[in-house]
N, C-alpha and C. Protein backbone atom coordinates (compact mmCIF):
# COMPACT_ATOMS: atom_id res chain seq x y z
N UNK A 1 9.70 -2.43 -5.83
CA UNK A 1 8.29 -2.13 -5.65
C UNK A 1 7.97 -2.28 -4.17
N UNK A 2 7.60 -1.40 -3.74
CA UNK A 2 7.01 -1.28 -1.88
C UNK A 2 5.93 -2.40 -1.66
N UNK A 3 5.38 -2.79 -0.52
CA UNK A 3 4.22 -3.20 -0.07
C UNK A 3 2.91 -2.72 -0.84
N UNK A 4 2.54 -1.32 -0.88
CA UNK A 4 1.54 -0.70 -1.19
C UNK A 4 1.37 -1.05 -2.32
N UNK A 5 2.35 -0.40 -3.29
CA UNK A 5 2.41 -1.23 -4.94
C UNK A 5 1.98 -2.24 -5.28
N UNK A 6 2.85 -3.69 -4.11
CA UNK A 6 2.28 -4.71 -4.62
C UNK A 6 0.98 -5.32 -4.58
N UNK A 7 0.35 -4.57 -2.85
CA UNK A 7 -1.14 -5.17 -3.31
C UNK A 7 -1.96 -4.55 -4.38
N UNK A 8 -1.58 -3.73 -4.65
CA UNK A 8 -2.54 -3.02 -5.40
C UNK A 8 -2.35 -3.64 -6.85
N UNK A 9 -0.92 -3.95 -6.96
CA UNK A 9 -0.95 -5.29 -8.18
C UNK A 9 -1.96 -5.97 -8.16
N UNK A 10 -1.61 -6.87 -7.07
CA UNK A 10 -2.31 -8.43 -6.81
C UNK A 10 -4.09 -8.08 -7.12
N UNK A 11 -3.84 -6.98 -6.26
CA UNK A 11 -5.36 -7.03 -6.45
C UNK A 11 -6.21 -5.75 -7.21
N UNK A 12 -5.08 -5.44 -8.34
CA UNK A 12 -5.64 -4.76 -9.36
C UNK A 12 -6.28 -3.90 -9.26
N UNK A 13 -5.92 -2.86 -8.28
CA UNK A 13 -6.28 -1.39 -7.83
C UNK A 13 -5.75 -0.81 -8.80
N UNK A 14 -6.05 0.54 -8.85
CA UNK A 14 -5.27 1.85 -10.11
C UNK A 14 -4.83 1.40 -11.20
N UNK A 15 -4.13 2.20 -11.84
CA UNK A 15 -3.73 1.82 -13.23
C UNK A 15 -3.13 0.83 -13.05
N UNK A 16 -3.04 -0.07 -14.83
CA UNK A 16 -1.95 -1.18 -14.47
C UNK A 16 -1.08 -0.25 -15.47
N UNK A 17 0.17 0.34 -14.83
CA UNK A 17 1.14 0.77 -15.90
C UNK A 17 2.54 0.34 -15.53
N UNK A 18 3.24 0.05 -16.70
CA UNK A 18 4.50 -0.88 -16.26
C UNK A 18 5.58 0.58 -16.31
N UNK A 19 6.23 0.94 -15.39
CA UNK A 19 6.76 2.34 -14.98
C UNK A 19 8.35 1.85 -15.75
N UNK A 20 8.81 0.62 -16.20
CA UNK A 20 10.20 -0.21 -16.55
C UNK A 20 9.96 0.55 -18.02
N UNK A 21 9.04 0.04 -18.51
CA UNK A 21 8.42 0.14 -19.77
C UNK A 21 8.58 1.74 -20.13
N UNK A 22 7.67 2.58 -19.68
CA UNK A 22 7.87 3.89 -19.91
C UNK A 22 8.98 4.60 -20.01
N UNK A 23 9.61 4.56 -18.99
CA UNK A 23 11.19 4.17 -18.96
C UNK A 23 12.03 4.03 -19.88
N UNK A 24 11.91 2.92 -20.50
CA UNK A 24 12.50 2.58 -21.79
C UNK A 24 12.24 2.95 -22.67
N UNK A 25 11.06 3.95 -22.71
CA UNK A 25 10.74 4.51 -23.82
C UNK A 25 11.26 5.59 -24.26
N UNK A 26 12.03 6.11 -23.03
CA UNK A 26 12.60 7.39 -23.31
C UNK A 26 11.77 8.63 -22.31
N UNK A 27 10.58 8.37 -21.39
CA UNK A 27 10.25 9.32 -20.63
C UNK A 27 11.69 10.01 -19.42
N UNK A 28 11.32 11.38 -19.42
CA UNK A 28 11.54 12.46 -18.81
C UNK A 28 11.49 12.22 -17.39
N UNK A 29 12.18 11.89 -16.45
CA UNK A 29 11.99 11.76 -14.92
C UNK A 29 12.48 12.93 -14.27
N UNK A 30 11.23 13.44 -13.73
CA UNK A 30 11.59 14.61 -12.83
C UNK A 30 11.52 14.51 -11.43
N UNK A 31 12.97 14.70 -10.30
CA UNK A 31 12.95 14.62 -9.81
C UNK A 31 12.96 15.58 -8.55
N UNK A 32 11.74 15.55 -7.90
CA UNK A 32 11.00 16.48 -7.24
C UNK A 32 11.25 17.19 -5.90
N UNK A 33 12.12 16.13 -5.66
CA UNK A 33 13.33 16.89 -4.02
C UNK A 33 14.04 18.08 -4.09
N UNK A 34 14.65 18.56 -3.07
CA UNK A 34 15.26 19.50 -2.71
C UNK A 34 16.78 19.27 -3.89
N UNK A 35 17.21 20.49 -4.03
CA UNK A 35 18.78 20.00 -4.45
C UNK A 35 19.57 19.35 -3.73
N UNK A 36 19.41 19.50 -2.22
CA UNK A 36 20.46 18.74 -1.79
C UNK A 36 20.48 17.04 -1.50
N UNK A 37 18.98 16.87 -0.98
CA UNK A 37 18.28 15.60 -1.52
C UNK A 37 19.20 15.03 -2.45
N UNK A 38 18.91 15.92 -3.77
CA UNK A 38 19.10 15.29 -5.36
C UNK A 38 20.59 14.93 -5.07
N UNK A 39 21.15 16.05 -4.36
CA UNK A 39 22.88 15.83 -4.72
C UNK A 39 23.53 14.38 -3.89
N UNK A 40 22.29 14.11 -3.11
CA UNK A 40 22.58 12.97 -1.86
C UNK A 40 22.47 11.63 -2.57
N UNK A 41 21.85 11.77 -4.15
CA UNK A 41 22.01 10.57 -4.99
C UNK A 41 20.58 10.56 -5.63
N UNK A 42 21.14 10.22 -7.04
CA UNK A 42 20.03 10.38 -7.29
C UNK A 42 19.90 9.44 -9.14
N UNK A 43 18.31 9.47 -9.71
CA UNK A 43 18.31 8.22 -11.14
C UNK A 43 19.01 9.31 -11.90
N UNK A 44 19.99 8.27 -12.90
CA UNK A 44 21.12 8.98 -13.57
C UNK A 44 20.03 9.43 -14.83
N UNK A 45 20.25 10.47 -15.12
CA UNK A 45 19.84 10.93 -16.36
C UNK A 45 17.99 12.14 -15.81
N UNK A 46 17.72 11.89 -14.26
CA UNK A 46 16.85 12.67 -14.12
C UNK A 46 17.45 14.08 -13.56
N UNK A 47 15.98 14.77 -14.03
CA UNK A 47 15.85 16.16 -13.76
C UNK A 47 15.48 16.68 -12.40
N UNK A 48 16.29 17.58 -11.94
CA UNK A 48 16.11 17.98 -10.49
C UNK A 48 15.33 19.58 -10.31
N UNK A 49 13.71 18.98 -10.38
CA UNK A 49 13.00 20.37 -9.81
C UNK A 49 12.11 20.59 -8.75
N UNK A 50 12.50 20.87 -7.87
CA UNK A 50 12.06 20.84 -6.51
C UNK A 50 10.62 20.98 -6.45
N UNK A 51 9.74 20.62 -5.82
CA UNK A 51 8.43 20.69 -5.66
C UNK A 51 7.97 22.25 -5.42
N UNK A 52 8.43 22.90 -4.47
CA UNK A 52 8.44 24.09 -4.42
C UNK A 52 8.65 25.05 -5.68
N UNK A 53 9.48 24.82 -6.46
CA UNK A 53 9.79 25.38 -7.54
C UNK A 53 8.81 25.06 -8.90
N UNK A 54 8.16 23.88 -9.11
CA UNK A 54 7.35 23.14 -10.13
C UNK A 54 6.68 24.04 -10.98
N UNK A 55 6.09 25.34 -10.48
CA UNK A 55 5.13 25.95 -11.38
C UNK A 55 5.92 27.17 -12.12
N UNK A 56 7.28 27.46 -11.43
CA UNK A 56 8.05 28.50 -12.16
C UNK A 56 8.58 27.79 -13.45
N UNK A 57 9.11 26.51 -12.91
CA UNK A 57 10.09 25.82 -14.00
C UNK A 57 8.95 24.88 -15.01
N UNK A 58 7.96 24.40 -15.00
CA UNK A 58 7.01 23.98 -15.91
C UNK A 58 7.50 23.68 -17.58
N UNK A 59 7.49 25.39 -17.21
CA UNK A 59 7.78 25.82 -18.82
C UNK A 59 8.91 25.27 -19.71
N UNK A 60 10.04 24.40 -18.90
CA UNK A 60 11.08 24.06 -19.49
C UNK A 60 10.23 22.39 -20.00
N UNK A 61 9.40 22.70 -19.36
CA UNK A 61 8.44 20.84 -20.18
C UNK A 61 7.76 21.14 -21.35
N UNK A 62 7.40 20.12 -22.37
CA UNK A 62 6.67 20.39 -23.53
C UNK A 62 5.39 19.15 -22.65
N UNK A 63 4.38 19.85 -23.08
CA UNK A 63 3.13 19.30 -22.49
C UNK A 63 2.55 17.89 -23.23
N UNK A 64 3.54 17.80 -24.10
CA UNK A 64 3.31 16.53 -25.00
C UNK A 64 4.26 15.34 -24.42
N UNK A 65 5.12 15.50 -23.47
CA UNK A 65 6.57 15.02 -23.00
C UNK A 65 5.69 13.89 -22.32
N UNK A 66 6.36 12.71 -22.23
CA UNK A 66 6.03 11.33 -21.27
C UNK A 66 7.07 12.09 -19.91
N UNK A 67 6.16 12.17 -18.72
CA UNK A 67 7.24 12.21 -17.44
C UNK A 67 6.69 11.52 -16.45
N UNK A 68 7.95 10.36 -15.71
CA UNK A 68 7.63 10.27 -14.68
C UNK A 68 8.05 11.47 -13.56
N UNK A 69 7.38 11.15 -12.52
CA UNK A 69 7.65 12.31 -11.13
C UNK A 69 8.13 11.17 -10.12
N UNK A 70 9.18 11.31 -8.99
CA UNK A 70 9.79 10.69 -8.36
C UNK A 70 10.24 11.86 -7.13
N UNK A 71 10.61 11.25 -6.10
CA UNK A 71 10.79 11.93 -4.62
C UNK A 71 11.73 11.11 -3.66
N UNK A 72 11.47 11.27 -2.70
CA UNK A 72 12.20 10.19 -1.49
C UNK A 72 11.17 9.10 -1.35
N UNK A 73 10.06 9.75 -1.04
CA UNK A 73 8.83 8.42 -0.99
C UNK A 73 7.71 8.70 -1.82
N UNK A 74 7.46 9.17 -2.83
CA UNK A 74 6.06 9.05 -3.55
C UNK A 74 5.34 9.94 -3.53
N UNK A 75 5.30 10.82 -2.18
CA UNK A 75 4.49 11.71 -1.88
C UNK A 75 4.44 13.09 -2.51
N UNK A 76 5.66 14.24 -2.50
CA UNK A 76 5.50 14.59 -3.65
C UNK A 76 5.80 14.32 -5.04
N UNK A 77 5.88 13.51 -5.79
CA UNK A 77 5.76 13.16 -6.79
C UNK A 77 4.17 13.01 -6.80
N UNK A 78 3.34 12.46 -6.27
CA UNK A 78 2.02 12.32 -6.51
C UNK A 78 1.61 13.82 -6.69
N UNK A 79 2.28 14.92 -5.84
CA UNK A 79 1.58 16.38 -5.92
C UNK A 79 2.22 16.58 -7.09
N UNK A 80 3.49 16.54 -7.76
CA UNK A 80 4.25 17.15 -8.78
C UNK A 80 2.90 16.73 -9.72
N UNK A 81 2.66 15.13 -10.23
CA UNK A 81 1.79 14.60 -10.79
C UNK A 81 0.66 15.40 -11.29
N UNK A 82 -0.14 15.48 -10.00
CA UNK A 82 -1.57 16.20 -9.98
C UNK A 82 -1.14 17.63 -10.47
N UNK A 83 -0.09 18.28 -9.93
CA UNK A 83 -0.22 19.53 -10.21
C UNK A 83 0.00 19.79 -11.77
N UNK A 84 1.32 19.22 -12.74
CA UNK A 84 1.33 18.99 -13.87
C UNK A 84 0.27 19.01 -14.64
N UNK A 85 -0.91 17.90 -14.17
CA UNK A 85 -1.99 17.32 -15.12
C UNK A 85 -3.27 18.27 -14.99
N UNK A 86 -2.81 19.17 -13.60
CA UNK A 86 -3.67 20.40 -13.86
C UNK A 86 -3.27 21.54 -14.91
N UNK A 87 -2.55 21.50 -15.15
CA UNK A 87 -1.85 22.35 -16.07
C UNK A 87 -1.76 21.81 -17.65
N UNK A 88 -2.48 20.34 -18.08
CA UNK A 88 -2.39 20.31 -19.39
C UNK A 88 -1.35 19.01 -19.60
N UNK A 89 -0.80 18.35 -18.80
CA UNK A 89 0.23 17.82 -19.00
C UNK A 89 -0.42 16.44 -19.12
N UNK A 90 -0.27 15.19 -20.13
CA UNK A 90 -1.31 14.29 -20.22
C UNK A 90 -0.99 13.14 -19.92
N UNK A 91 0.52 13.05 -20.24
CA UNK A 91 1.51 11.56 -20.04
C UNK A 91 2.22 12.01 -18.59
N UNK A 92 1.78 12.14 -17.29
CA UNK A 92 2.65 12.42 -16.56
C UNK A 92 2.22 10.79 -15.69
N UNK A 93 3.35 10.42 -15.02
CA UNK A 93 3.12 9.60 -14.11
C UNK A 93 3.95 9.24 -12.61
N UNK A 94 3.87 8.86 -11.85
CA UNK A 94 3.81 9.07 -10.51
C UNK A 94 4.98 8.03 -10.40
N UNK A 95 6.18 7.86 -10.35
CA UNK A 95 7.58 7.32 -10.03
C UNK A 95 7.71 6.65 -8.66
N UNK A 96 6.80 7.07 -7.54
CA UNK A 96 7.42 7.13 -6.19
C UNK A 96 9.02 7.07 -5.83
N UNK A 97 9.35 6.72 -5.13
CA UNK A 97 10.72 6.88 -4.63
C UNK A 97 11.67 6.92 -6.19
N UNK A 98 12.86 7.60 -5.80
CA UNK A 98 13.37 7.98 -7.30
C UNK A 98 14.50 6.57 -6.67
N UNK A 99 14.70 6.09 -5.50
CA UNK A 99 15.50 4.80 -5.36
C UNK A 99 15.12 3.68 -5.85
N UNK A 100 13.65 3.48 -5.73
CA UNK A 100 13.10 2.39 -6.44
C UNK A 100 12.75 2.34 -7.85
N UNK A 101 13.08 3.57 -8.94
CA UNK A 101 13.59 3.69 -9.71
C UNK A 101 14.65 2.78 -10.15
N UNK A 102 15.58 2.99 -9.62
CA UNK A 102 16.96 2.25 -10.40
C UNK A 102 16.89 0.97 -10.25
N UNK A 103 15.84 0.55 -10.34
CA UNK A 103 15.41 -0.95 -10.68
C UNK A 103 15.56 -0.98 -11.86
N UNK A 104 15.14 -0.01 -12.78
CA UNK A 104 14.64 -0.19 -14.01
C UNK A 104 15.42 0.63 -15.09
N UNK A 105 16.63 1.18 -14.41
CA UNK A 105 17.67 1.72 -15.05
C UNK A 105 18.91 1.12 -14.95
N UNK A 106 19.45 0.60 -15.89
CA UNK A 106 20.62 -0.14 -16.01
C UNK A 106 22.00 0.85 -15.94
């Protein structure tokens, strides 16, 4: 968890959602970098669809699907996010870095 994350813990900014938890539930992690990014390492078992690409490939999501979105730093994943939830998508959530991910993947 970064700096930013944690104050916003402490001091109970934004959602409180446990991202370990979702996780374990079986959500969908899409991961929002470039391919070569992705090929440079990446959370085992996520999906590699480039931000650029997001609105062609959509369609391979069911709009009912739990997904997190993940990146190098957060940033697009927050756009993957927004753009998703403009489109209908209801369980999507915001991963930041797909490294700080594998905290929570064994």
């Amino acid at each position: 968890m970064g700096l930013v994350e944690k104050i916003k813990q402490f001091f109970k900014i934004g959602n409180s959602i446990n991202i370990g938890e979702i996780l374990a539930a079986g959500a969908k992690v899409i991961d929002v970098r470039s391919p070569g990014e992705f090929a440079g390492g990446h959370l085992r078992g996520s999906i590699n669809i480039p931000l650029n690409m997001l609105h062609d490939k959509m369609g391979k999501l069911k709009k009912e699907d739990v997904i997190v979105t993940c990146c190098a730093s957060g940033m697009r994943s927050r756009s993957a996010k927004a753009i998703l939830q403009s489109k209908g998508y209801k369980h999507v959530y915001n991963g930041g870095s797909w490294h700080n991910l594998t905290t929570y993947v064994k």
